[in-house]
PDB file of N, CA and C in Angstrom:
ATOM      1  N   UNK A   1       1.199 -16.382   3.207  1.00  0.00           N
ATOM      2  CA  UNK A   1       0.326 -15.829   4.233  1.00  0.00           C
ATOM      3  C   UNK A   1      -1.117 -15.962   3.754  1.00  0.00           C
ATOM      4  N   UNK A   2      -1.689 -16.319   4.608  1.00  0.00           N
ATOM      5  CA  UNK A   2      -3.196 -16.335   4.365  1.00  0.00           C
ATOM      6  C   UNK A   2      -4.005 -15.214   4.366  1.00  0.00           C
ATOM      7  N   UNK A   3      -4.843 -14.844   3.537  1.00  0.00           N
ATOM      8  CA  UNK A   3      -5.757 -13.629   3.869  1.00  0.00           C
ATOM      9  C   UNK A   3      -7.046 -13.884   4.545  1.00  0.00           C
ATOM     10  N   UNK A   4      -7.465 -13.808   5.703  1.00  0.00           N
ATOM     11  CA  UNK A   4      -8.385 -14.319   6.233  1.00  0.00           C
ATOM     12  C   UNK A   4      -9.542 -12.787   6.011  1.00  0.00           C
ATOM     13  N   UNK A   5     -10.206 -13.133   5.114  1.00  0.00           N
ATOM     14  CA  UNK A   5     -11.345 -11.906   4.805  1.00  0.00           C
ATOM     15  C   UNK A   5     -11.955 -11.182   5.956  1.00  0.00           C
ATOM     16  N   UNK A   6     -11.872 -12.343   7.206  1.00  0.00           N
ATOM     17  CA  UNK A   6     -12.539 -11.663   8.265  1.00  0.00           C
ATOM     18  C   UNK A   6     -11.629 -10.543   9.383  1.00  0.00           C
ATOM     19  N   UNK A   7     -10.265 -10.402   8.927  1.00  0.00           N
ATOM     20  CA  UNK A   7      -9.003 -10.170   9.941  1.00  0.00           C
ATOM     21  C   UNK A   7      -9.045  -8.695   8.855  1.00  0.00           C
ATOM     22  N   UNK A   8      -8.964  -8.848   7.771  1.00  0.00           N
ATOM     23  CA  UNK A   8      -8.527  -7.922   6.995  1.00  0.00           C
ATOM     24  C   UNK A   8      -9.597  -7.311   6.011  1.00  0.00           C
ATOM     25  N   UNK A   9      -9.712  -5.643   6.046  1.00  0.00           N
ATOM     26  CA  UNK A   9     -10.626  -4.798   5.289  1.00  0.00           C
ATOM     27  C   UNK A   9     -10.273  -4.674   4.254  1.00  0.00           C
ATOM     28  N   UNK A  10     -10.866  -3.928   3.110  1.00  0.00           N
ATOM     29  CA  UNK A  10     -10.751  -4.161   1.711  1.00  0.00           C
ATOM     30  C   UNK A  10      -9.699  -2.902   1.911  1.00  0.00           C
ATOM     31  N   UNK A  11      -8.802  -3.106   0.137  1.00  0.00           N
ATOM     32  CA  UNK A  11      -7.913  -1.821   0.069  1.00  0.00           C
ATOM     33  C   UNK A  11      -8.693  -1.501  -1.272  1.00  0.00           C
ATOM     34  N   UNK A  12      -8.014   0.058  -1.413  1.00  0.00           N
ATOM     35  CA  UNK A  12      -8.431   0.637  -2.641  1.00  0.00           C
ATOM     36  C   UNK A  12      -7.169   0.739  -3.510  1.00  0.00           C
ATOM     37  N   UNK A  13      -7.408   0.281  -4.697  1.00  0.00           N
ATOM     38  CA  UNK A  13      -5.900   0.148  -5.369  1.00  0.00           C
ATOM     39  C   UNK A  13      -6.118   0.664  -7.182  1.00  0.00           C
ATOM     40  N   UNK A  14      -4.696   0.712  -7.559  1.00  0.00           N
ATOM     41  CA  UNK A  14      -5.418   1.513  -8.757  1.00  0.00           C
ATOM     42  C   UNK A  14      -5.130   0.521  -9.524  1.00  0.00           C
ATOM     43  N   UNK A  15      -5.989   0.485 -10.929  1.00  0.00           N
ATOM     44  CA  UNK A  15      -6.135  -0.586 -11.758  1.00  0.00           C
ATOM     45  C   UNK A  15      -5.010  -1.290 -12.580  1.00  0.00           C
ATOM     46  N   UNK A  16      -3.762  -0.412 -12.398  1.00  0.00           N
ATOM     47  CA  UNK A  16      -2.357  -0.571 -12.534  1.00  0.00           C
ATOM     48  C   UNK A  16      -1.576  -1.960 -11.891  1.00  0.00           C
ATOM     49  N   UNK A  17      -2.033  -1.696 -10.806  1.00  0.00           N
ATOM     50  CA  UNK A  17      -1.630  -2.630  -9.705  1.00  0.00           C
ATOM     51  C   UNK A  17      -1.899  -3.897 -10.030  1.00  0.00           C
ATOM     52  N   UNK A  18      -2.977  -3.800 -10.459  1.00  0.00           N
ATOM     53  CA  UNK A  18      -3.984  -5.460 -11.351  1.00  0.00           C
ATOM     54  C   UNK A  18      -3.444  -5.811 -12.621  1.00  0.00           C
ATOM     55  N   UNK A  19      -2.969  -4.445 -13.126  1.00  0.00           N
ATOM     56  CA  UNK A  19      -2.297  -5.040 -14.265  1.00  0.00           C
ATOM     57  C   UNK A  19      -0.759  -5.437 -14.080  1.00  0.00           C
ATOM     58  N   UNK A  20      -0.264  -5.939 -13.267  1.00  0.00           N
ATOM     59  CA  UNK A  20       1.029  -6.219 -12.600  1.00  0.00           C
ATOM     60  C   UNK A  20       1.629  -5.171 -12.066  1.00  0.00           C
ATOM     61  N   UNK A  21       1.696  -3.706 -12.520  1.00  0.00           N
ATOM     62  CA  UNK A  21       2.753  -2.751 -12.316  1.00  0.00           C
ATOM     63  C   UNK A  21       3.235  -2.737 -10.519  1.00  0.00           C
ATOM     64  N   UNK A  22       4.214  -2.614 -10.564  1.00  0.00           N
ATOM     65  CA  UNK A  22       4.422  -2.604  -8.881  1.00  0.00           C
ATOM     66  C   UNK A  22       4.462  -1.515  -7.936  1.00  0.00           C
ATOM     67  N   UNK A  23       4.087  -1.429  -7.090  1.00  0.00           N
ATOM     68  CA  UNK A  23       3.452  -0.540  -6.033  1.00  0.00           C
ATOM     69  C   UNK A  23       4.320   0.360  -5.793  1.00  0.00           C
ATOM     70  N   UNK A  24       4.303   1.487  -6.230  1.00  0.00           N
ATOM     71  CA  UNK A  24       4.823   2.754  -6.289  1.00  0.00           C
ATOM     72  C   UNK A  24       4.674   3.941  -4.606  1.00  0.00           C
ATOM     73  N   UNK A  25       3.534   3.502  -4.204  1.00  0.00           N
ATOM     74  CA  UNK A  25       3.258   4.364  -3.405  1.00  0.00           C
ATOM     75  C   UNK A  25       1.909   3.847  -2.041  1.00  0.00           C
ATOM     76  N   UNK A  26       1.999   4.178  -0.712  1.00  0.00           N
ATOM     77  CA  UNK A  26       0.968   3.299  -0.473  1.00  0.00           C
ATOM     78  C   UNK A  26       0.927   4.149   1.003  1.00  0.00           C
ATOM     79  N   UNK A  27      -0.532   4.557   1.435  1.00  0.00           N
ATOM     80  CA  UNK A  27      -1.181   5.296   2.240  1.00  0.00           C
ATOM     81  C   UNK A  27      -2.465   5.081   2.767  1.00  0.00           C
ATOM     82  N   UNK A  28      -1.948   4.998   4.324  1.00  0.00           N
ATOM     83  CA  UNK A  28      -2.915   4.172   5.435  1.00  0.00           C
ATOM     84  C   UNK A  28      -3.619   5.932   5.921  1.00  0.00           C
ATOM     85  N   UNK A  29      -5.165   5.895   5.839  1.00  0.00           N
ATOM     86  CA  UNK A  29      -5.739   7.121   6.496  1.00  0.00           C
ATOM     87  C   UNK A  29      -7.202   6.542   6.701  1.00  0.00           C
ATOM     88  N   UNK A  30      -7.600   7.233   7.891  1.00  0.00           N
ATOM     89  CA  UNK A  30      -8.393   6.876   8.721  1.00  0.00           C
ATOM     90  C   UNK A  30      -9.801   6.939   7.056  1.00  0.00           C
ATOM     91  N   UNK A  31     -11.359   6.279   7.365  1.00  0.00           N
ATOM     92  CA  UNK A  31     -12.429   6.135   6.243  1.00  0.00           C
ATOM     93  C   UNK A  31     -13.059   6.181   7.027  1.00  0.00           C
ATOM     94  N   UNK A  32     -13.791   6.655   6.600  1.00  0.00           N
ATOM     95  CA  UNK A  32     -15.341   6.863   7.151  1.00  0.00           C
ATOM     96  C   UNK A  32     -16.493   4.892   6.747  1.00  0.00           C
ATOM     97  N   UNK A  33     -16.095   4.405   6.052  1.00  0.00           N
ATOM     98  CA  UNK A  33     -16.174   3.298   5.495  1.00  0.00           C
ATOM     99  C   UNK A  33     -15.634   2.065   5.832  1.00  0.00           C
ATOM    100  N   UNK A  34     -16.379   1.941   7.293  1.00  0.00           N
ATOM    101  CA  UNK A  34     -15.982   0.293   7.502  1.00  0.00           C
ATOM    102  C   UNK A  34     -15.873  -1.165   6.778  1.00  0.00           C
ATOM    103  N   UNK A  35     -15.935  -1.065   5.875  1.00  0.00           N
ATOM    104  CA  UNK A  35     -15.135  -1.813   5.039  1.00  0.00           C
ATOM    105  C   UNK A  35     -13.912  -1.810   4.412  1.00  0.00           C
ATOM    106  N   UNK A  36     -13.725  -0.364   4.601  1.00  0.00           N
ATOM    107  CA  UNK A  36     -12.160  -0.603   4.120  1.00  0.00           C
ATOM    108  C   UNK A  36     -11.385  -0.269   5.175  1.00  0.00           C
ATOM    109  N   UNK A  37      -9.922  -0.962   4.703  1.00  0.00           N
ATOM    110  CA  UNK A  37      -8.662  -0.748   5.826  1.00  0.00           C
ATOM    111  C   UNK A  37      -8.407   0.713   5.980  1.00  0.00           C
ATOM    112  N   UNK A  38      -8.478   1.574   4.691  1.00  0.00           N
ATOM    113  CA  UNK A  38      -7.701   2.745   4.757  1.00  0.00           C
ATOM    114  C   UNK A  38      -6.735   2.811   3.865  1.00  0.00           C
ATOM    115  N   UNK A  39      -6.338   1.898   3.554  1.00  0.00           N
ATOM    116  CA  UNK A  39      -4.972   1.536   2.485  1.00  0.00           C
ATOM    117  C   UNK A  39      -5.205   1.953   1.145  1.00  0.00           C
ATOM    118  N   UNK A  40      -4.709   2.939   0.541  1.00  0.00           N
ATOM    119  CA  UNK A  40      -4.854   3.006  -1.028  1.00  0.00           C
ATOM    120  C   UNK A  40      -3.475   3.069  -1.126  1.00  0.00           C
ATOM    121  N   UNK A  41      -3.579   2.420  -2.387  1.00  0.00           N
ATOM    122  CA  UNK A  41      -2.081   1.639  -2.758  1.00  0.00           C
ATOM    123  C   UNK A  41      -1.942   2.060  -4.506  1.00  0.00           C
ATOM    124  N   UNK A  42      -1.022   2.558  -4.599  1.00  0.00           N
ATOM    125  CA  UNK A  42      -0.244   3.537  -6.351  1.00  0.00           C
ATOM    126  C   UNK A  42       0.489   3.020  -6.858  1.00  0.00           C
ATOM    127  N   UNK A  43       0.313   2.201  -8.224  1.00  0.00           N
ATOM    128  CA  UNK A  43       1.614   2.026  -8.642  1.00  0.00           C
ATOM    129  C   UNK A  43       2.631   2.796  -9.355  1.00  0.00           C
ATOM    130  N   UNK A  44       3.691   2.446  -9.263  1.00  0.00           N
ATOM    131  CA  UNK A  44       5.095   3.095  -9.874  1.00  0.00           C
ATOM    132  C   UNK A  44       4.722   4.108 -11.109  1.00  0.00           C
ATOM    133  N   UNK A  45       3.799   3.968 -12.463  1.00  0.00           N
ATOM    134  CA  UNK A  45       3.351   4.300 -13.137  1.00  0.00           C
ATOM    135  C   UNK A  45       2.384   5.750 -12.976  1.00  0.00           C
ATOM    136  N   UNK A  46       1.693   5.414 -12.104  1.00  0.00           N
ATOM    137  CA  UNK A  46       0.752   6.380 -11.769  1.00  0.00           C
ATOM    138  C   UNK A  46       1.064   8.126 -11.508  1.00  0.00           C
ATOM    139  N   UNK A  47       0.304   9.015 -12.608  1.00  0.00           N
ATOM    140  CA  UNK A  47       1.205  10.020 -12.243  1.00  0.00           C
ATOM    141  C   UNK A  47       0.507  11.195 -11.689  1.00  0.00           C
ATOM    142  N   UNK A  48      -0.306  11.855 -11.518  1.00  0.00           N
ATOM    143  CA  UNK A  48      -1.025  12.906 -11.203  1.00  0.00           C
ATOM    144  C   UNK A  48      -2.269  12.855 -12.135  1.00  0.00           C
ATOM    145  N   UNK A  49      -2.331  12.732 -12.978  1.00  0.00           N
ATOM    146  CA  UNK A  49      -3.292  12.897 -14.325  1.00  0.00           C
ATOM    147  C   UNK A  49      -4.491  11.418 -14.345  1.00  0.00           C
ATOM    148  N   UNK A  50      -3.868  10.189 -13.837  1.00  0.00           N
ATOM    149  CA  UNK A  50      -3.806   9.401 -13.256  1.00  0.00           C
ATOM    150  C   UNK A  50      -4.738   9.066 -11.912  1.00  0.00           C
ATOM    151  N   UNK A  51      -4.078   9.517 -11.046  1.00  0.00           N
ATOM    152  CA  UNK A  51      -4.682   9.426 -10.040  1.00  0.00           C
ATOM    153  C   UNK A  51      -5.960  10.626  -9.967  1.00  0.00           C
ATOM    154  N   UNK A  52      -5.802  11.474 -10.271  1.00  0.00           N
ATOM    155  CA  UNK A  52      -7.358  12.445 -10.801  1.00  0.00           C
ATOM    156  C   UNK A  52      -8.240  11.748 -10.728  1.00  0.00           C
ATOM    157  N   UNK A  53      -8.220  10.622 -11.755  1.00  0.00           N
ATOM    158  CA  UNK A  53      -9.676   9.874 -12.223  1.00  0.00           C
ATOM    159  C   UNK A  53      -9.964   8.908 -11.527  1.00  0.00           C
ATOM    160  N   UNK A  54     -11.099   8.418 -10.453  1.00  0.00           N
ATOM    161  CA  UNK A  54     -11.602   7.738 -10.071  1.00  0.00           C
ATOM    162  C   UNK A  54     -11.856   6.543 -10.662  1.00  0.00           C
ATOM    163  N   UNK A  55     -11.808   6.671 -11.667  1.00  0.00           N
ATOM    164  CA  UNK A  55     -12.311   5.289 -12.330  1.00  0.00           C
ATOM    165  C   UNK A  55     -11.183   4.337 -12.401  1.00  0.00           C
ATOM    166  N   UNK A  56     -10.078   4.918 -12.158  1.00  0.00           N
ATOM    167  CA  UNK A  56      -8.854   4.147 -12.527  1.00  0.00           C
ATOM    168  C   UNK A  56      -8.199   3.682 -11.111  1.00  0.00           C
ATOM    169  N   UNK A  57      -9.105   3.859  -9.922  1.00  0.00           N
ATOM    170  CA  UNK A  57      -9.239   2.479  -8.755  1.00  0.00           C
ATOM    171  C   UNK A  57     -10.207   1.416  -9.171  1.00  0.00           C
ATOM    172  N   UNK A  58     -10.129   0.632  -7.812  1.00  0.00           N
ATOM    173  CA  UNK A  58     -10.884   0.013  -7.483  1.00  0.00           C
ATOM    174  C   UNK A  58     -11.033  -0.716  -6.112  1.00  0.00           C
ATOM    175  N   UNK A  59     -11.591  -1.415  -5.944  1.00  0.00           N
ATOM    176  CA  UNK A  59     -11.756  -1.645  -3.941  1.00  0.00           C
ATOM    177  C   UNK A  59     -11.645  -3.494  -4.660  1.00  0.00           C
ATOM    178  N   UNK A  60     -10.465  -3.914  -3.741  1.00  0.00           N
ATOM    179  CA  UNK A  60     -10.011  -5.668  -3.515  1.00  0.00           C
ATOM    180  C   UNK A  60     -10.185  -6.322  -1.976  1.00  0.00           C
ATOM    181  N   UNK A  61     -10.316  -6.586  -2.095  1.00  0.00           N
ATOM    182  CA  UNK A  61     -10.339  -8.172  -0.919  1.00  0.00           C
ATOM    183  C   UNK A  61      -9.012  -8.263  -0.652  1.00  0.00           C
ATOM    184  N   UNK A  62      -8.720  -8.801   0.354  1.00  0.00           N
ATOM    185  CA  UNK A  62      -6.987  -8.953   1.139  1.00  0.00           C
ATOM    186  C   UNK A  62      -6.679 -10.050   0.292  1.00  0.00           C
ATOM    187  N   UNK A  63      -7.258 -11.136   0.076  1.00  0.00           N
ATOM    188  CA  UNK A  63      -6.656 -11.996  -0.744  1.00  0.00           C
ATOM    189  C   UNK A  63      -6.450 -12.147  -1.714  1.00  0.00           C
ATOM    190  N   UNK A  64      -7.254 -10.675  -2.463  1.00  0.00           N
ATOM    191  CA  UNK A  64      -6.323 -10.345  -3.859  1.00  0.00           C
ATOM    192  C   UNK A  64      -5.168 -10.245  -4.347  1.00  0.00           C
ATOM    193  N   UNK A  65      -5.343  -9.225  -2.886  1.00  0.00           N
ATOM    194  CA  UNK A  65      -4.035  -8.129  -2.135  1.00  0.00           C
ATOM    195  C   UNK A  65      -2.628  -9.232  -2.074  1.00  0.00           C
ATOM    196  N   UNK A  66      -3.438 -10.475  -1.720  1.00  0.00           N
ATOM    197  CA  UNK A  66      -1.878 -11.441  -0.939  1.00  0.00           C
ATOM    198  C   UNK A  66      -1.539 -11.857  -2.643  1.00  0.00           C
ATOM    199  N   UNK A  67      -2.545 -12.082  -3.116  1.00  0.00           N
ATOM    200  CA  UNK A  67      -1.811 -12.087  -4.481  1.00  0.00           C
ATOM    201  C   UNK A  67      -0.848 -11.064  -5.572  1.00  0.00           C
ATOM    202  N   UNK A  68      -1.178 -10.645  -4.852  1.00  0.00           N
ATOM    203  CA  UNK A  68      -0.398  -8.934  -6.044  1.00  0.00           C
ATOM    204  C   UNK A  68       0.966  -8.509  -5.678  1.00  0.00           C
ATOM    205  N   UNK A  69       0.836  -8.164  -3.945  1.00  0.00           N
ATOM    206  CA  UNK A  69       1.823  -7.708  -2.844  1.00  0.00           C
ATOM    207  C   UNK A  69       1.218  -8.408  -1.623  1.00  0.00           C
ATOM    208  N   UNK A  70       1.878  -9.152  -1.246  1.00  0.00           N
ATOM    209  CA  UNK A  70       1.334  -9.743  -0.011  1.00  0.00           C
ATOM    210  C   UNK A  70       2.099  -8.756   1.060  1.00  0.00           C
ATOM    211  N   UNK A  71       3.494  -7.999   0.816  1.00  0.00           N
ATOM    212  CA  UNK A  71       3.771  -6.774   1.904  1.00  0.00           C
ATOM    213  C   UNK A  71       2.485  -6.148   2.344  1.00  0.00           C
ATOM    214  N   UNK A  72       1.449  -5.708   1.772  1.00  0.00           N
ATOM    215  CA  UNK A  72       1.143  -4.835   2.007  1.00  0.00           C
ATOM    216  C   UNK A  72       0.029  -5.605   3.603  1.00  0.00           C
ATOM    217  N   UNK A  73      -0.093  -6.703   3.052  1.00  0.00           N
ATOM    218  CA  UNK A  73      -0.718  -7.387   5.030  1.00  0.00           C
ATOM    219  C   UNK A  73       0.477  -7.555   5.777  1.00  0.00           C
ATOM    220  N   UNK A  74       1.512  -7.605   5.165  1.00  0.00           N
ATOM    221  CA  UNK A  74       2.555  -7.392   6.123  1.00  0.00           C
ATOM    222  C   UNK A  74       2.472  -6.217   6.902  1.00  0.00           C
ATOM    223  N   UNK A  75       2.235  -5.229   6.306  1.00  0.00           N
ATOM    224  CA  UNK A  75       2.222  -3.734   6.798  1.00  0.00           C
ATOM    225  C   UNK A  75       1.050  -3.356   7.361  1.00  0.00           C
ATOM    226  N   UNK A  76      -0.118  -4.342   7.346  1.00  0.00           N
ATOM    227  CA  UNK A  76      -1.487  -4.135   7.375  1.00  0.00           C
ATOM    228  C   UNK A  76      -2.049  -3.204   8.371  1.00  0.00           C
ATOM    229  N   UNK A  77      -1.201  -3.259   9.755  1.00  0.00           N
ATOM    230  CA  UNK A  77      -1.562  -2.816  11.045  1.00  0.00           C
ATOM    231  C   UNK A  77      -0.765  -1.349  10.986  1.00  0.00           C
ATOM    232  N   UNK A  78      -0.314  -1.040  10.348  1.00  0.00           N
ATOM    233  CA  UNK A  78       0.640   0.254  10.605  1.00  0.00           C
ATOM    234  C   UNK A  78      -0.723   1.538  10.348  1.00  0.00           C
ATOM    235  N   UNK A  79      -0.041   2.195  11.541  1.00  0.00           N
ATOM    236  CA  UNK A  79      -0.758   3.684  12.062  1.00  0.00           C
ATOM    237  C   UNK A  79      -1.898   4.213  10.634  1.00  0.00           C
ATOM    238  N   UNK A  80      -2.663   4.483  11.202  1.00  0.00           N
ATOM    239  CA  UNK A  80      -2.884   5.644  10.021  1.00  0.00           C
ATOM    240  C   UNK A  80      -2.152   6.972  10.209  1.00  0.00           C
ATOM    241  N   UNK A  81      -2.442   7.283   8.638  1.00  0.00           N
ATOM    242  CA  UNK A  81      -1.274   8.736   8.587  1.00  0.00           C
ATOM    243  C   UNK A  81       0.412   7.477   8.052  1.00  0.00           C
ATOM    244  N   UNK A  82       0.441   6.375   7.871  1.00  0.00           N
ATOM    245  CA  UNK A  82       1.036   6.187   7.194  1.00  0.00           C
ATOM    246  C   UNK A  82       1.713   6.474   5.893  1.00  0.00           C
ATOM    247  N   UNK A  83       2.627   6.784   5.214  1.00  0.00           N
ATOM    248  CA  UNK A  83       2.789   7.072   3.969  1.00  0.00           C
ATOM    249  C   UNK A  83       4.160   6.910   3.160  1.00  0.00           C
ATOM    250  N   UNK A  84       3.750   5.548   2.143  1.00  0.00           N
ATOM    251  CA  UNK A  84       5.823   5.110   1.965  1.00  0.00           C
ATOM    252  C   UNK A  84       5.244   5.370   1.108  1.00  0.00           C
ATOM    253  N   UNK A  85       6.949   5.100   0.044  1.00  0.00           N
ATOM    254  CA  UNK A  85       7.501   5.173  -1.102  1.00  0.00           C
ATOM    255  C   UNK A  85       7.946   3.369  -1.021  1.00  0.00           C
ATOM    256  N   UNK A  86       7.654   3.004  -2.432  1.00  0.00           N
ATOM    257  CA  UNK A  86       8.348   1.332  -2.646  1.00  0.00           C
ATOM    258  C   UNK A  86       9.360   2.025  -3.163  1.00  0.00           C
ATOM    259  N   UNK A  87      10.630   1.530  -2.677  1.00  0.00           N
ATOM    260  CA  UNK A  87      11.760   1.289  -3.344  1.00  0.00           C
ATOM    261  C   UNK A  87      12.769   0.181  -3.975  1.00  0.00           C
ATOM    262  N   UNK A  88      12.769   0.419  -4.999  1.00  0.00           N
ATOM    263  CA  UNK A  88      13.351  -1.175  -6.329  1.00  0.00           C
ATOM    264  C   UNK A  88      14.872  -0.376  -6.750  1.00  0.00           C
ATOM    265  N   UNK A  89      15.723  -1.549  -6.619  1.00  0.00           N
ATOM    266  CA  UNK A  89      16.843  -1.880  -7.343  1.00  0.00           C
ATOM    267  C   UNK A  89      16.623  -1.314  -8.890  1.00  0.00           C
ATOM    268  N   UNK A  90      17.699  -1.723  -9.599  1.00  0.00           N
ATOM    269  CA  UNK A  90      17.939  -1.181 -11.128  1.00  0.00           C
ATOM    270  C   UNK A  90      17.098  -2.607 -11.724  1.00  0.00           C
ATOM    271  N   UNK A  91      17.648  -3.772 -10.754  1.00  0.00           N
ATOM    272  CA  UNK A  91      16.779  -4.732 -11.869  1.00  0.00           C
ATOM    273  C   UNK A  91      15.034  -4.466 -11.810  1.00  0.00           C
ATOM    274  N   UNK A  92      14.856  -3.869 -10.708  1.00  0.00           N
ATOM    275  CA  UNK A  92      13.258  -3.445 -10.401  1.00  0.00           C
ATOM    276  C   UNK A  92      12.761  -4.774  -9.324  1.00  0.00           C
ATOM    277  N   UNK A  93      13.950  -5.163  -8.238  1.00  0.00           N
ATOM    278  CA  UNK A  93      13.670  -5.943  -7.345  1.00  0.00           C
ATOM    279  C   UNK A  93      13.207  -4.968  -5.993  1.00  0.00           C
ATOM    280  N   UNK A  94      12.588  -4.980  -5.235  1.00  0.00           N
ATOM    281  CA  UNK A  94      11.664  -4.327  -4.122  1.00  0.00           C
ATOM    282  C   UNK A  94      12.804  -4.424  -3.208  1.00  0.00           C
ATOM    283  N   UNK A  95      13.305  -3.296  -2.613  1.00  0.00           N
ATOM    284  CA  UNK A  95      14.063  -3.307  -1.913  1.00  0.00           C
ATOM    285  C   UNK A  95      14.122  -2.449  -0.040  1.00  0.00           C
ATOM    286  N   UNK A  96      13.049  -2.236   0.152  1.00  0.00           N
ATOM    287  CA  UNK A  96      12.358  -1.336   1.004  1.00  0.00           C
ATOM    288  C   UNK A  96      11.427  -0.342   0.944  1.00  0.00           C
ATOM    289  N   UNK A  97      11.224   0.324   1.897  1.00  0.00           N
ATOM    290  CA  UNK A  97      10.471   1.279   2.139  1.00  0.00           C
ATOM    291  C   UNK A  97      11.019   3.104   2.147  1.00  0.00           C
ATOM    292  N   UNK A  98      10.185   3.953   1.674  1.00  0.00           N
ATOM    293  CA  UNK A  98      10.792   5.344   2.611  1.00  0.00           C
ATOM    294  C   UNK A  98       9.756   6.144   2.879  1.00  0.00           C
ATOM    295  N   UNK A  99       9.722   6.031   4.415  1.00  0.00           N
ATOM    296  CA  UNK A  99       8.738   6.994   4.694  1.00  0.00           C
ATOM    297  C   UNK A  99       8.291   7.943   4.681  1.00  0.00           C
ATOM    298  N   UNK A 100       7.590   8.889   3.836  1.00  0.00           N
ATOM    299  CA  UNK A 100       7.154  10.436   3.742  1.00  0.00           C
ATOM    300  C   UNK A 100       7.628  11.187   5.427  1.00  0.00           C
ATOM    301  N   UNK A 101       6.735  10.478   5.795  1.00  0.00           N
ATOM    302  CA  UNK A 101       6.500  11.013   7.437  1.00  0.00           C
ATOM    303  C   UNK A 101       7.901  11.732   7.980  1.00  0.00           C
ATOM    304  N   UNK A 102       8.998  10.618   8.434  1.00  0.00           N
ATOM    305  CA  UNK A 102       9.809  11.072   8.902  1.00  0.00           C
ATOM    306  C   UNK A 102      11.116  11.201   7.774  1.00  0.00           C
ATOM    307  N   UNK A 103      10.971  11.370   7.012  1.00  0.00           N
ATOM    308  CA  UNK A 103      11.899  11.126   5.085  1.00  0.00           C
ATOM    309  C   UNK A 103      13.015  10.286   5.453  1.00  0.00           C
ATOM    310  N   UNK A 104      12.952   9.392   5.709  1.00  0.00           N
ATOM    311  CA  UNK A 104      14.184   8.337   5.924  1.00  0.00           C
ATOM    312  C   UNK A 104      13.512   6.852   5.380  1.00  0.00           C
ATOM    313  N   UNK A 105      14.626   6.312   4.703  1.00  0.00           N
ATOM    314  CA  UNK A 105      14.667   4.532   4.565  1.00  0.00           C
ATOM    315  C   UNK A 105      14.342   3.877   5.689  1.00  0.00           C
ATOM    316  N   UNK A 106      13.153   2.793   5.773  1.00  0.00           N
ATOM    317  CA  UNK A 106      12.685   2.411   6.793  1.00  0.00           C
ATOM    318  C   UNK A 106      12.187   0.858   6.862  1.00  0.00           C
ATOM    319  N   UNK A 107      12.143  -0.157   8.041  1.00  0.00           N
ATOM    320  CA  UNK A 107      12.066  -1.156   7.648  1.00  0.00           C
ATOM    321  C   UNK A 107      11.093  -1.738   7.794  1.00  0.00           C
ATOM    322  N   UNK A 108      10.359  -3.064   7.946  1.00  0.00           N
ATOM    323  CA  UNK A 108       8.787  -3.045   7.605  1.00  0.00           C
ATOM    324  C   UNK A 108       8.790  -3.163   9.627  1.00  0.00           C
ATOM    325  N   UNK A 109       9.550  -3.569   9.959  1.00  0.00           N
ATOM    326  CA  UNK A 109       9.679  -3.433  11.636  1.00  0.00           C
ATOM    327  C   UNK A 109       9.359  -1.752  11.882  1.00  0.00           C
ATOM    328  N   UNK A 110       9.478  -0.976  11.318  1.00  0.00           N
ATOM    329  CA  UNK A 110      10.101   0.591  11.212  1.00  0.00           C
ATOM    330  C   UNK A 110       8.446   0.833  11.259  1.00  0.00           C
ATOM    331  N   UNK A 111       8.269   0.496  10.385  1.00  0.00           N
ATOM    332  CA  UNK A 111       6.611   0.967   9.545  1.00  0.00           C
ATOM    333  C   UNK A 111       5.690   0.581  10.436  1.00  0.00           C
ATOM    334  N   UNK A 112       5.786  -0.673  11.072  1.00  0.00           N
ATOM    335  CA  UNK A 112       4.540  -1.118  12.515  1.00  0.00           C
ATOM    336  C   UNK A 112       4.917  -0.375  13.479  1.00  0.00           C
ATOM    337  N   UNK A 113       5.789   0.480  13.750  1.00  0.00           N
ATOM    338  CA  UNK A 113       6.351   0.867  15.097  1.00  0.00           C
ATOM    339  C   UNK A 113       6.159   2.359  14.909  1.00  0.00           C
ATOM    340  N   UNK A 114       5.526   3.053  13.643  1.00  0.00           N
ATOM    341  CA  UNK A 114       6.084   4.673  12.749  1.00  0.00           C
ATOM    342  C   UNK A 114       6.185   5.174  14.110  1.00  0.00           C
ATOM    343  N   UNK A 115       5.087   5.024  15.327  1.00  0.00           N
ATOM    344  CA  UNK A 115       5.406   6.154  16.443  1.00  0.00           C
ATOM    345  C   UNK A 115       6.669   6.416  17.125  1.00  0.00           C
ATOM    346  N   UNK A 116       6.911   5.503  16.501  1.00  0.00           N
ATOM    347  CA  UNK A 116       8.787   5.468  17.129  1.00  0.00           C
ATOM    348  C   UNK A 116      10.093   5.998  16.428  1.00  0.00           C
ATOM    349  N   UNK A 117       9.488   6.696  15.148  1.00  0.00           N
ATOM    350  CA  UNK A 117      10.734   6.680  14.582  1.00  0.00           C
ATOM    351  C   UNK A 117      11.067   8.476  14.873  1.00  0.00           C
TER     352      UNK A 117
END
């Protein structure tokens, strides 16, 4: 998939994410900051102590993004007030979604549609 810079706003992601770890957690909410999508994105690692510190984001370009997790432009358009869980297999293969919102396993069809579930 292509990231076309002009289709897609920046996400805020934590510096984890850059260092490969895989996306643990990921939440679409409305910004005051037209430049960004809204998307801050957690990896698996990240624990409270963690996410505290500001310094340990940072703001990417979509075509970072298509490099790291390209799901997450998959998901790009979903509601704000979004809010999954990544879920991985034992080998640590990505195996869906679960939505906070309505607490059920959900599919990326599920996630563009949340008003429906």
């Amino acid at each position: 998939m292509c990231a076309d810079e002009k289709m897609y706003k920046d996400f805020v992601v934590s510096k984890n994410i850059l260092k490969g770890k895989p996306v643990g957690y990921s939440l679409r909410e409305k910004t005051a900051d037209d430049t960004l999508s809204g998307w801050n994105v957690l990896s698996i690692e990240d624990d409270e102590t963690y996410v505290s510190n500001p310094d340990n984001f940072t703001i990417v370009k979509a075509s970072e993004i298509a490099k790291l997790q390209p799901l997450l432009l998959e998901i790009y358009d979903s509601m704000y007030g979004t809010e999954l869980n990544w879920l991985y297999d034992e080998d640590g293969m990505f195996k869906g979604f679960f939505d906070l919102g309505s607490n059920q396993e959900v599919s990326i069809a599920q996630v563009l549609t949340k008003g429906m579930l």
